[in-house]
Protein backbone atom coordinates (compact mmCIF):
# COMPACT_ATOMS: atom_id res chain seq x y z
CA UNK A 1 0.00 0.00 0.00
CA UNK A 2 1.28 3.46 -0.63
CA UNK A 3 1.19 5.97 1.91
CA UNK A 4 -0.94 9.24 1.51
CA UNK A 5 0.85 12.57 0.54
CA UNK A 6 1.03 13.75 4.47
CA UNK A 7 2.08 16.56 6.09
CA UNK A 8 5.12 15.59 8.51
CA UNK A 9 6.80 18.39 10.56
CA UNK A 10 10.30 19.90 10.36
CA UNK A 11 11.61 16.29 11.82
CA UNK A 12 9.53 13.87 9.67
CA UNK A 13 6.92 13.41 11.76
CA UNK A 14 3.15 13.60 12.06
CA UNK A 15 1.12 13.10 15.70
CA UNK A 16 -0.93 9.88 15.70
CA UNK A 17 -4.18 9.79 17.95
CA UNK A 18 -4.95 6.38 19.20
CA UNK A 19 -8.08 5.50 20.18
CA UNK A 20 -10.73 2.18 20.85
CA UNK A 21 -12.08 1.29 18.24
CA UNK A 22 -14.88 -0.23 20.16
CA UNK A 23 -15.75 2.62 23.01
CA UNK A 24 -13.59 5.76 21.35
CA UNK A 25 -11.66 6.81 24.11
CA UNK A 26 -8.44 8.19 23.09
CA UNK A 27 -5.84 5.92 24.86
CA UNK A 28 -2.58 8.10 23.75
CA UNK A 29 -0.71 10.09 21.40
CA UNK A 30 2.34 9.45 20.36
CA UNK A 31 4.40 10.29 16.89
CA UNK A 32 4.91 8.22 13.71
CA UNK A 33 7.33 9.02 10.33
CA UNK A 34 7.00 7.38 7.17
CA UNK A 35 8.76 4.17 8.30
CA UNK A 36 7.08 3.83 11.53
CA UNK A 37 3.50 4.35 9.42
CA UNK A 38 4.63 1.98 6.86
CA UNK A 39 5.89 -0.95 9.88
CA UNK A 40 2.06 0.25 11.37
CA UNK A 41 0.17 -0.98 7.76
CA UNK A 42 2.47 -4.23 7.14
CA UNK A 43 2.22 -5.65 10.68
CA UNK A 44 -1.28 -4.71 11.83
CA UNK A 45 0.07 -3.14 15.04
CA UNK A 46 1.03 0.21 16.06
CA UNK A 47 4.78 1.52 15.97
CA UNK A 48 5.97 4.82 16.68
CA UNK A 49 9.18 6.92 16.67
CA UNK A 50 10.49 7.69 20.47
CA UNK A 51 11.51 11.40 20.68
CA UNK A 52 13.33 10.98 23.51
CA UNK A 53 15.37 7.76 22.85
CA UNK A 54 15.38 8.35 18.92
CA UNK A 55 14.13 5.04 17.62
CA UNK A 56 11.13 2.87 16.41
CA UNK A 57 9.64 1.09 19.07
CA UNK A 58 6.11 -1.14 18.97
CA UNK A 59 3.59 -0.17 21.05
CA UNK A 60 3.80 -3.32 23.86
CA UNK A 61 7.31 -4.42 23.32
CA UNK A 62 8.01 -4.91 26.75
CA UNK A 63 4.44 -5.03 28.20
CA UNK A 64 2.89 -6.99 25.72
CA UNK A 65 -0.15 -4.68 25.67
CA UNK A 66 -0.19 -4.62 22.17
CA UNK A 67 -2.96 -2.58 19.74
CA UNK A 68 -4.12 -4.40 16.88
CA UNK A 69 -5.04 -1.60 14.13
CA UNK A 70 -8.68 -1.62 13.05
CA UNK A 71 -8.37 1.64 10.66
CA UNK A 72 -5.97 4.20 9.70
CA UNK A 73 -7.02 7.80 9.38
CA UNK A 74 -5.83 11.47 8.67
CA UNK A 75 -7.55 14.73 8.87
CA UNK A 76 -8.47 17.39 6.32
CA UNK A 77 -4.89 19.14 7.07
CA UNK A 78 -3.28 15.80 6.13
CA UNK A 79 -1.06 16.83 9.68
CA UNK A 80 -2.41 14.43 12.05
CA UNK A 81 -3.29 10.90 11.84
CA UNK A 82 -6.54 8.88 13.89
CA UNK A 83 -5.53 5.07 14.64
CA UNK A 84 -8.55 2.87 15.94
CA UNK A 85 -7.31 -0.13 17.39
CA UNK A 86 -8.21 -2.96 19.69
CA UNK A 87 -5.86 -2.33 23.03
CA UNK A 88 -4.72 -5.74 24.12
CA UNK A 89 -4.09 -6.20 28.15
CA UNK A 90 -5.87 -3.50 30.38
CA UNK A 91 -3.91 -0.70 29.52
CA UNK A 92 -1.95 1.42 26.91
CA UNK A 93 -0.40 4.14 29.34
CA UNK A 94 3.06 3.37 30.83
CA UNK A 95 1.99 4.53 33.88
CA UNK A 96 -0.52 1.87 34.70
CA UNK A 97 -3.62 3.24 33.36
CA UNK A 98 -6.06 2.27 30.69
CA UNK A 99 -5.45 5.94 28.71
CA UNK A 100 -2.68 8.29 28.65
CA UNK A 101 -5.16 11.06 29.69
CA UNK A 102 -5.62 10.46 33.11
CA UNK A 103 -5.32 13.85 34.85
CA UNK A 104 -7.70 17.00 34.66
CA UNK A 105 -6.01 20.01 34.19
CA UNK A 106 -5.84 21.00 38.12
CA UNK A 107 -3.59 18.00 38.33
CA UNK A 108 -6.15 15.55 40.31
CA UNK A 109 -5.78 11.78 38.81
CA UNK A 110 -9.63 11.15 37.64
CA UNK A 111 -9.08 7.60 36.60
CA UNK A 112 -7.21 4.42 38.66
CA UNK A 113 -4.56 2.37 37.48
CA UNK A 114 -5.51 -1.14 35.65
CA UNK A 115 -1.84 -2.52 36.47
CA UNK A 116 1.14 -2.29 38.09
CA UNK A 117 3.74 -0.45 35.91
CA UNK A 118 6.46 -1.88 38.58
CA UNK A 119 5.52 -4.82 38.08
CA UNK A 120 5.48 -4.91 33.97
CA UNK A 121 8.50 -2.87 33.48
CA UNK A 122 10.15 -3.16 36.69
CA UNK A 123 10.75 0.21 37.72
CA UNK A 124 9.21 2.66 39.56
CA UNK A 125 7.60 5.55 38.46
């Protein structure tokens, strides 16, 4: 399959929004290039480019809370891209939690962890 003409930003890359495909809650963001997209389409699970540690990585490497991609979309901009998927395990945040968006914005946690983040990647937070 051939990618879409998208709109990446200054460092190749475009924000992906991932969300459940079956209840639409937005689990995370996180940022794809062209490769990362491409390894996304071929495999049927999410992969993203780490900012921070400058490489691919799968989504559930080390967890094995894995999101199998139900569709692929991109907005009207062609800047962002929508990922429904089916989250696999009880949670797609690192921190324990089902979502990545987990605190209102006066800081108060409005949602409880579904595992032990300790326990899966055996460190604290």
């Amino acid at each position: 399959m051939k990618i879409p003409d998208l709109k990446y930003d200054s460092n190749g890359l475009i924000p992906a929004i991932i969300q459940d495909a079956s209840t639409n809650e937005v689990l995370m963001m996180a940022y794809m290039n062209e490769s990362s997209l491409q390894k996304t389409i071929e495999t049927g699970y999410t992969h993203f480019w780490s900012r921070s540690r400058q490489k691919f990585w799968k989504k559930g490497e080390t967890s094995g809370h894995v999101q199998e991609v139900r569709t692929i979309m991109y907005d009207c901009d062609r800047d962002t891209l929508l990922i429904k998927v089916i989250q696999k395990g009880p949670g797609a945040c690192h921190t324990g939690h089902r979502s990545c968006f987990f605190t209102d914005i006066e800081g108060r946690e409005t949602e409880n962890k579904v595992f032990s983040a300790e326990d899966v990647y055996g460190k604290k937070e």
